[in-house]
Protein backbone atom coordinates (compact mmCIF):
# COMPACT_ATOMS: atom_id res chain seq x y z
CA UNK A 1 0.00 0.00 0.00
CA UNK A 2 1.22 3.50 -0.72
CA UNK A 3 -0.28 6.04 1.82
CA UNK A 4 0.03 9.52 0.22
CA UNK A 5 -2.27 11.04 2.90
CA UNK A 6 -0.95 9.71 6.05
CA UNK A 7 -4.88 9.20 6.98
CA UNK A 8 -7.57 6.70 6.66
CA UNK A 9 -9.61 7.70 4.17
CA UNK A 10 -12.99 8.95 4.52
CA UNK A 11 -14.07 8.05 0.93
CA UNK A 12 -12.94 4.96 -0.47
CA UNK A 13 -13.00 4.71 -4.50
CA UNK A 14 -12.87 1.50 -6.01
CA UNK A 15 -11.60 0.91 -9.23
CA UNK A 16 -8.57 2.96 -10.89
CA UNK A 17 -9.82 3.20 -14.57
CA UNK A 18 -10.21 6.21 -16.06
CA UNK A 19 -13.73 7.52 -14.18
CA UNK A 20 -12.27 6.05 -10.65
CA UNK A 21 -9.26 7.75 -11.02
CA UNK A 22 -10.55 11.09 -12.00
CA UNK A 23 -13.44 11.06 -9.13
CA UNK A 24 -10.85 10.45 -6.61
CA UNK A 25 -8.29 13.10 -7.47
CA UNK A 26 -11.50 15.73 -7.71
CA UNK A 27 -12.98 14.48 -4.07
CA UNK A 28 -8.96 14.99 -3.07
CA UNK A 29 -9.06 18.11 -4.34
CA UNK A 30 -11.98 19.19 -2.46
CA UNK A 31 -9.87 18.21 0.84
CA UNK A 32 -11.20 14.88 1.17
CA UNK A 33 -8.94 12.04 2.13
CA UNK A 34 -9.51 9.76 -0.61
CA UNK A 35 -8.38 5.75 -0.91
CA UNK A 36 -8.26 4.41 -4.17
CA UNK A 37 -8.36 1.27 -4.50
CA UNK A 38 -6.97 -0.51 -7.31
CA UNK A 39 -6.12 -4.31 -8.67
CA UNK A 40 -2.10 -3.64 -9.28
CA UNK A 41 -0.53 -1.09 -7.58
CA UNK A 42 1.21 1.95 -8.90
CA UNK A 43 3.02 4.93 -7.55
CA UNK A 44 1.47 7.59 -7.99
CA UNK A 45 -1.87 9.37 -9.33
CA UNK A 46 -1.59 11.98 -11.91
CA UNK A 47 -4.64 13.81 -12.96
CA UNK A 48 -4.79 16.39 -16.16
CA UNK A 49 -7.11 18.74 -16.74
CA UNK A 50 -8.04 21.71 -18.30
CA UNK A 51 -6.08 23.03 -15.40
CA UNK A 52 -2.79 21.42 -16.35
CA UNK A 53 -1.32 17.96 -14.77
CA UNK A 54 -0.83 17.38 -11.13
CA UNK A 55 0.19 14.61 -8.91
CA UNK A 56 -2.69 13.64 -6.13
CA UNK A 57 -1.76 12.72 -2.84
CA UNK A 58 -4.25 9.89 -2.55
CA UNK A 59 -3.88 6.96 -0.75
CA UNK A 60 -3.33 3.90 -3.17
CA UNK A 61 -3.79 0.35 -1.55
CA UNK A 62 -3.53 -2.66 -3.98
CA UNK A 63 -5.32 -5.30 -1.17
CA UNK A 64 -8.20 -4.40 1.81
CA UNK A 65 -6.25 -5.82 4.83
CA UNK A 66 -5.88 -3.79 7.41
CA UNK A 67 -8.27 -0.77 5.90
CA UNK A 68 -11.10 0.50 8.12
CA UNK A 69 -14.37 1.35 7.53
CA UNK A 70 -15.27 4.68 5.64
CA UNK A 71 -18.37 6.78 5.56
CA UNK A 72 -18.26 6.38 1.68
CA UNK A 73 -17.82 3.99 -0.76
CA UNK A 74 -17.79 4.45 -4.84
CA UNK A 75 -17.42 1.51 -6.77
CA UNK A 76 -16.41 2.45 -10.68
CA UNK A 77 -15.19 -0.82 -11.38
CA UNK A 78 -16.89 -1.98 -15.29
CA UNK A 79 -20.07 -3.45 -14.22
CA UNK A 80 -18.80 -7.02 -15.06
CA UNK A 81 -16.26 -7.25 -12.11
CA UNK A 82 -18.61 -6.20 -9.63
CA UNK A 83 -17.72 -9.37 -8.29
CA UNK A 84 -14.40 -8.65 -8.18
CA UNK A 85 -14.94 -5.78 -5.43
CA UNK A 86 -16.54 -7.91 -3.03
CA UNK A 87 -13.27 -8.10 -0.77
CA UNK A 88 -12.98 -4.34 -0.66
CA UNK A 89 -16.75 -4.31 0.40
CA UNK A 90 -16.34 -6.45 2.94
CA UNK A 91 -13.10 -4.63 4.35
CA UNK A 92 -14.81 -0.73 4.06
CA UNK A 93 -18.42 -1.30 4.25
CA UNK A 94 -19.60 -0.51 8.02
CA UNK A 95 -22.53 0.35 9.75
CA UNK A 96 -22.30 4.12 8.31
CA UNK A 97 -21.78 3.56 5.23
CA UNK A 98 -23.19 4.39 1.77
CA UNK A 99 -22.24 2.61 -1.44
CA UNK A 100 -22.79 4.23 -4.84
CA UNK A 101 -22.22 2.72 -7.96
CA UNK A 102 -20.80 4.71 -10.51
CA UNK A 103 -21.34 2.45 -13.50
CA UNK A 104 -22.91 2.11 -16.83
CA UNK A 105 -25.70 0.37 -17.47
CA UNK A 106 -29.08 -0.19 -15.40
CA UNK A 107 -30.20 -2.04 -12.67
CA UNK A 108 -27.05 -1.04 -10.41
CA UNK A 109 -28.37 -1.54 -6.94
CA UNK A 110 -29.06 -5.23 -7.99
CA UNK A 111 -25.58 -6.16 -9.37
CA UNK A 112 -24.18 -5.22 -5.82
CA UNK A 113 -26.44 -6.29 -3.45
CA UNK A 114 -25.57 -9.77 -3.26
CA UNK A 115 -21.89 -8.59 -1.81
CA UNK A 116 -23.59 -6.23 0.86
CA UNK A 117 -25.84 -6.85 3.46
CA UNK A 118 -29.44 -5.62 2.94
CA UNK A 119 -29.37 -3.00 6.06
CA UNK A 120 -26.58 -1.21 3.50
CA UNK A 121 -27.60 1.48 1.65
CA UNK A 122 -26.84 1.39 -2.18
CA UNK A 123 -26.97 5.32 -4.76
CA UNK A 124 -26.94 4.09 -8.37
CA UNK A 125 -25.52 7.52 -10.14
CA UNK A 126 -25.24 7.92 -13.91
CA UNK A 127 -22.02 9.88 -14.86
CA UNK A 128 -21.41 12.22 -17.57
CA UNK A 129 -17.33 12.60 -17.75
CA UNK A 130 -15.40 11.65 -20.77
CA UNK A 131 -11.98 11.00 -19.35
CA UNK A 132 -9.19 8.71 -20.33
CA UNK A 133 -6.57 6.88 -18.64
CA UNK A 134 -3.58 6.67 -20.91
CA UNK A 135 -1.41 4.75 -18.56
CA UNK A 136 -1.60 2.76 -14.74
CA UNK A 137 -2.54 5.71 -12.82
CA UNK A 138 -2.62 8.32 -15.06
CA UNK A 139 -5.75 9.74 -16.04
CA UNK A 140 -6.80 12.55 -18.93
CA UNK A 141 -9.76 14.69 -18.56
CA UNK A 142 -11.25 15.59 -22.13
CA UNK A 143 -14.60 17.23 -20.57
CA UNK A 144 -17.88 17.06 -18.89
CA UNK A 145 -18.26 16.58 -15.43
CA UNK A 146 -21.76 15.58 -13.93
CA UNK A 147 -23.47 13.04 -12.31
CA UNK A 148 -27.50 12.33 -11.50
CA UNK A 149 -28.81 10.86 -8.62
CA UNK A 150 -32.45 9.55 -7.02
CA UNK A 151 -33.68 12.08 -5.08
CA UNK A 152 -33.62 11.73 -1.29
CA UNK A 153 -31.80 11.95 1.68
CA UNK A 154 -28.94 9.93 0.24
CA UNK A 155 -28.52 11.95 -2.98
CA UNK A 156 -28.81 15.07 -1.21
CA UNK A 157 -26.04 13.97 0.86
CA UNK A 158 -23.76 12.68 -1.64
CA UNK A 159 -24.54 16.52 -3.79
CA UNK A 160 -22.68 17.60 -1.15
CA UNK A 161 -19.88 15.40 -0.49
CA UNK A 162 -19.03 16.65 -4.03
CA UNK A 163 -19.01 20.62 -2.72
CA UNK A 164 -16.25 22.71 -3.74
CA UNK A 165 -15.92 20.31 -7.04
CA UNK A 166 -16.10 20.70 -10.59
CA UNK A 167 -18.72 18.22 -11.01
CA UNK A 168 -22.70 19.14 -10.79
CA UNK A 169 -24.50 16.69 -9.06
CA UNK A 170 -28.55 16.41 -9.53
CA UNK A 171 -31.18 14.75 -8.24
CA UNK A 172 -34.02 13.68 -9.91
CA UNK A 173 -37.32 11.35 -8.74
CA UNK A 174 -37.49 9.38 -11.90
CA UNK A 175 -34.54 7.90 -12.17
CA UNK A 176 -35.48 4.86 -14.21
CA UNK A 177 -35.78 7.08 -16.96
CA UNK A 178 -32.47 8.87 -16.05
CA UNK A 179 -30.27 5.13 -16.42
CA UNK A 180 -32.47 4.31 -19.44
CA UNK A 181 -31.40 8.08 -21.47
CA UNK A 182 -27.45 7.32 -20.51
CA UNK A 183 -28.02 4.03 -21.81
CA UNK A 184 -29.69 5.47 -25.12
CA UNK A 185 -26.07 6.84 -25.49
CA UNK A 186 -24.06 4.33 -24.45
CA UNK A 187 -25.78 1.76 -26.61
CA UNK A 188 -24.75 3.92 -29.39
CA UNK A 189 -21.23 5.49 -28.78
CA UNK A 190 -19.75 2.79 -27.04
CA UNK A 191 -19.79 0.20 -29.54
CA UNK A 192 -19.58 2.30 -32.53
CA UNK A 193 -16.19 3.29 -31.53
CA UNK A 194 -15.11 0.17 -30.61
CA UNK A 195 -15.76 -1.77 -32.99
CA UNK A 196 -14.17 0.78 -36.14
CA UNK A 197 -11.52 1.91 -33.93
CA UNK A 198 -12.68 5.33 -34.13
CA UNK A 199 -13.34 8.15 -31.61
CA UNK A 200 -16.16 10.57 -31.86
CA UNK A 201 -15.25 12.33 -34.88
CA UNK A 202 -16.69 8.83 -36.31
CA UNK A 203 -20.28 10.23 -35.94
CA UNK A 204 -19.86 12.60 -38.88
CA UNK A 205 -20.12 10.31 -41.48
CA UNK A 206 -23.34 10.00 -42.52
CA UNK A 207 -23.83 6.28 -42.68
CA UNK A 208 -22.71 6.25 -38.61
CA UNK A 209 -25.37 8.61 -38.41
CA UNK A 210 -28.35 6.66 -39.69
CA UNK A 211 -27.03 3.62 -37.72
CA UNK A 212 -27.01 5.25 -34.78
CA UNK A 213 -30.36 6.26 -35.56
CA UNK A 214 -31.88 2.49 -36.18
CA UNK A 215 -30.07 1.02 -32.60
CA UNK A 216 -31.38 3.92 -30.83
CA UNK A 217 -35.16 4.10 -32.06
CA UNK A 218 -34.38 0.33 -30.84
CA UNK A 219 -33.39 1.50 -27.36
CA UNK A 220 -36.10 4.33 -27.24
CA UNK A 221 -39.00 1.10 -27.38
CA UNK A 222 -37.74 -1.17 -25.29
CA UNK A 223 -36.87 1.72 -22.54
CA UNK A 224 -40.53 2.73 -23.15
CA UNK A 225 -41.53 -0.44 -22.50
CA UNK A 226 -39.72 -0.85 -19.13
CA UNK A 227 -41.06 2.73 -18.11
CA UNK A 228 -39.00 5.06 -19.07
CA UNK A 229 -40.39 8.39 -20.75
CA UNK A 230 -38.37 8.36 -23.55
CA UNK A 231 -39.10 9.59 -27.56
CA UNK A 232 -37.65 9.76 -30.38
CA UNK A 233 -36.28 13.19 -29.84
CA UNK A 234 -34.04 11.60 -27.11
CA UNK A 235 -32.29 9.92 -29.98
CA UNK A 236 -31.78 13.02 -32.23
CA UNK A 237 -30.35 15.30 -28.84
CA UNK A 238 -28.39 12.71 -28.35
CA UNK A 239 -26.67 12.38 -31.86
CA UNK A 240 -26.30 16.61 -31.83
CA UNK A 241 -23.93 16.22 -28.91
CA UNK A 242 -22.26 13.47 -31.08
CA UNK A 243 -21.93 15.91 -33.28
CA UNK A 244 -20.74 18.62 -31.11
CA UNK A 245 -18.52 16.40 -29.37
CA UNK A 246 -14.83 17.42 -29.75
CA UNK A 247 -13.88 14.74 -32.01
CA UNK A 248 -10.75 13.49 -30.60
CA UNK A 249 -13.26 11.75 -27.44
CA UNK A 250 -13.40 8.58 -26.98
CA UNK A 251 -15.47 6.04 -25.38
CA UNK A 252 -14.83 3.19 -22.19
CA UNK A 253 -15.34 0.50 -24.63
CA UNK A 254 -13.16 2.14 -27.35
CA UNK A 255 -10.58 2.29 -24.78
CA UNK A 256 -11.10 -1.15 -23.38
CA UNK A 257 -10.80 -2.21 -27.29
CA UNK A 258 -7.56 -0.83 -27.80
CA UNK A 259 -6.12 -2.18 -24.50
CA UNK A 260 -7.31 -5.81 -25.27
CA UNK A 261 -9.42 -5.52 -22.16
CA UNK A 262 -12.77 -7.36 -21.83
CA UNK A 263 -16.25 -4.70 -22.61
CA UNK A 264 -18.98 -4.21 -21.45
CA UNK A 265 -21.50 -4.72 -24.16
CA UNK A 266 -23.53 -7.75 -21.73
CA UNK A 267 -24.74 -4.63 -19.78
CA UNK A 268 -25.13 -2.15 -22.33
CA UNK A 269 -26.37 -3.48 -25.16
CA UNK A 270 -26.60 -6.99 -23.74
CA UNK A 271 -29.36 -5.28 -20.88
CA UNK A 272 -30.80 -3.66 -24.52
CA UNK A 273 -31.35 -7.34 -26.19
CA UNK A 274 -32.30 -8.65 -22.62
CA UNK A 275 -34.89 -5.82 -22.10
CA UNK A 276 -36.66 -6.20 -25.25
CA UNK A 277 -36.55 -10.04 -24.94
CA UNK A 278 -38.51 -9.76 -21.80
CA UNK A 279 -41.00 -7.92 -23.77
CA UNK A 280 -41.03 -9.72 -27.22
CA UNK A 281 -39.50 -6.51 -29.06
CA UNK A 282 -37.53 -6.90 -32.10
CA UNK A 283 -33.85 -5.04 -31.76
CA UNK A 284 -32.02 -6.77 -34.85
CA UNK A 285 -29.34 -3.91 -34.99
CA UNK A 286 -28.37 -3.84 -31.46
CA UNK A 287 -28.48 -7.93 -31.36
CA UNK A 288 -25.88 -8.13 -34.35
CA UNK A 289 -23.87 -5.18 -32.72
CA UNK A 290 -24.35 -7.59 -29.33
CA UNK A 291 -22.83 -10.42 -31.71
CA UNK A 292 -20.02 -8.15 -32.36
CA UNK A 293 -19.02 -6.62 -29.64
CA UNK A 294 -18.78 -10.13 -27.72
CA UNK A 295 -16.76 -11.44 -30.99
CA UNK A 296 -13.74 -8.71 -30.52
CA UNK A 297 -14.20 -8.47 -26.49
CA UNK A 298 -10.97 -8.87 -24.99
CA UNK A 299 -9.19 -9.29 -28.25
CA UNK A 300 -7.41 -6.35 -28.69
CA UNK A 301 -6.58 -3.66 -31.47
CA UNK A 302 -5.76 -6.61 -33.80
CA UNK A 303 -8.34 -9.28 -32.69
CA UNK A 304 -6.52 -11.97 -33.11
CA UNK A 305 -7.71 -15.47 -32.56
């Protein structure tokens, strides 16, 4: 363990990807004392940003022994290795404590409950923040910086643990329809990227365009169908900030491409196909992008057999 604080931490972030990393060297900023906790260690965390590049005096432990509980947990690990966190969990998770998943996808509070016990209360939050991390701790800001939250107690309370930040934090009641309208996105971006290789500067080619348009008129019926108030004109917002979208940006799953690291597609456009089989919807584009994306998962810029 490297202690840059000299202090337990009273947040704990797991996961040191590119979203983990960033959230913890903003909370540090703020004056929190911040743990990140990662899977390999490294030395340090380095954080750039429109304000320039700086080293963050985090505490970075690669194992939970010996780490005490903390009033806050964040878990930004990819939604697949939930599982993975359970360790951590058990070693910062006490009788205080609120766990919020910062992850894509929906249905968040379900994918950790089985690793907590049910007196533990769980804050699903949608992010907004297209960061990178171009190396083992260090981690490029390209822009945005917002997360929603239900609205209660908890939300109110996490708005402002994030004081003093540059991120906006905002509640809102319905927040089915919240995780549905990131996923609208996500089920577009993320594997169009990925799978040409391309970052955002992709969506200006007018084929990519009308694509994007079939997979999310997809995504706008089955989120309808689960509850969410979602239209069409979702869908076209959405593709303007594609096309606004400083075109160097990239996406996780672009990123997890080009590192030859497993994606996510089972719970973004895998909870799509899942969704709409649940309620006998026809999604043919997302289901062959689903066929795709678990074709080239894990396989690198090459994706070789």
């Amino acid at each position: 363990m490297t202690d840059g604080t000299g202090r337990a931490g009273a947040i704990a972030v797991i996961g040191s990807g590119a979203i983990g990393g960033y959230l913890a060297g903003t909370l540090e900023r703020a004056g929190h004392a911040v743990t990140l906790c990662v899977r390999t260690a490294f030395e340090r965390l380095t954080v750039v940003d429109a304000d320039g590049e700086r080293t963050v005096p985090v505490r970075i432990a690669a194992a939970p022994a010996g780490l005490p509980p903390v009033p806050w947990v964040l878990v930004t690990t990819k939604a697949q290795d939930v599982g993975g966190a359970a360790p951590w969990l058990d070693a910062l998770v006490g009788p205080d404590t609120t766990v919020v998943m910062v992850q894509n996808g929906i249905d968040h509070a379900a994918r950790v409950r089985p690793h907590l016990g049910a007196e533990v209360p769980v804050l699903p939050a949608i992010i907004y923040c297209s960061v990178e991390r171009t190396a083992p701790g260090r981690i490029v800001h390209h822009g945005s910086a917002r997360m929603t939250v239900p609205a209660g107690e908890t939300g109110a309370a996490f708005a402002r643990l994030f004081s003093g930040t540059p991120f906006t934090i905002t509640q809102e009641e319905d927040f089915v329809t919240v995780a549905w309208r990131k996923l609208l996105g996500n089920a577009v971006a993320n594997p169009i990227t990925a799978l040409t290789l391309r970052r955002m500067a992709v969506f200006g080619d007018p084929a990519i365009r009308e694509l994007a348009r079939g997979l999310m008129a997809e995504v706008v019926a089955v989120a309808r169908a689960e509850g969410a108030r979602l239209t069409p004109e979702d869908g076209e917002h959405v593709l303007d900030v594609y096309g606004r979208a400083p075109g160097d940006g990239g996406t996780s799953m672009l990123y997890d491409r080009l590192s030859g690291r497993p994606l996510e597609h089972a719970f973004i456009t895998g909870a799509v196909v899942a969704a709409a089989d649940r309620h006998g919807l026809p999604v043919p584009l997302n289901r062959a992008v689903l066929a795709l994306l678990g074709a080239t998962s894990g396989r690198g810029r090459e994706g070789a057999a």
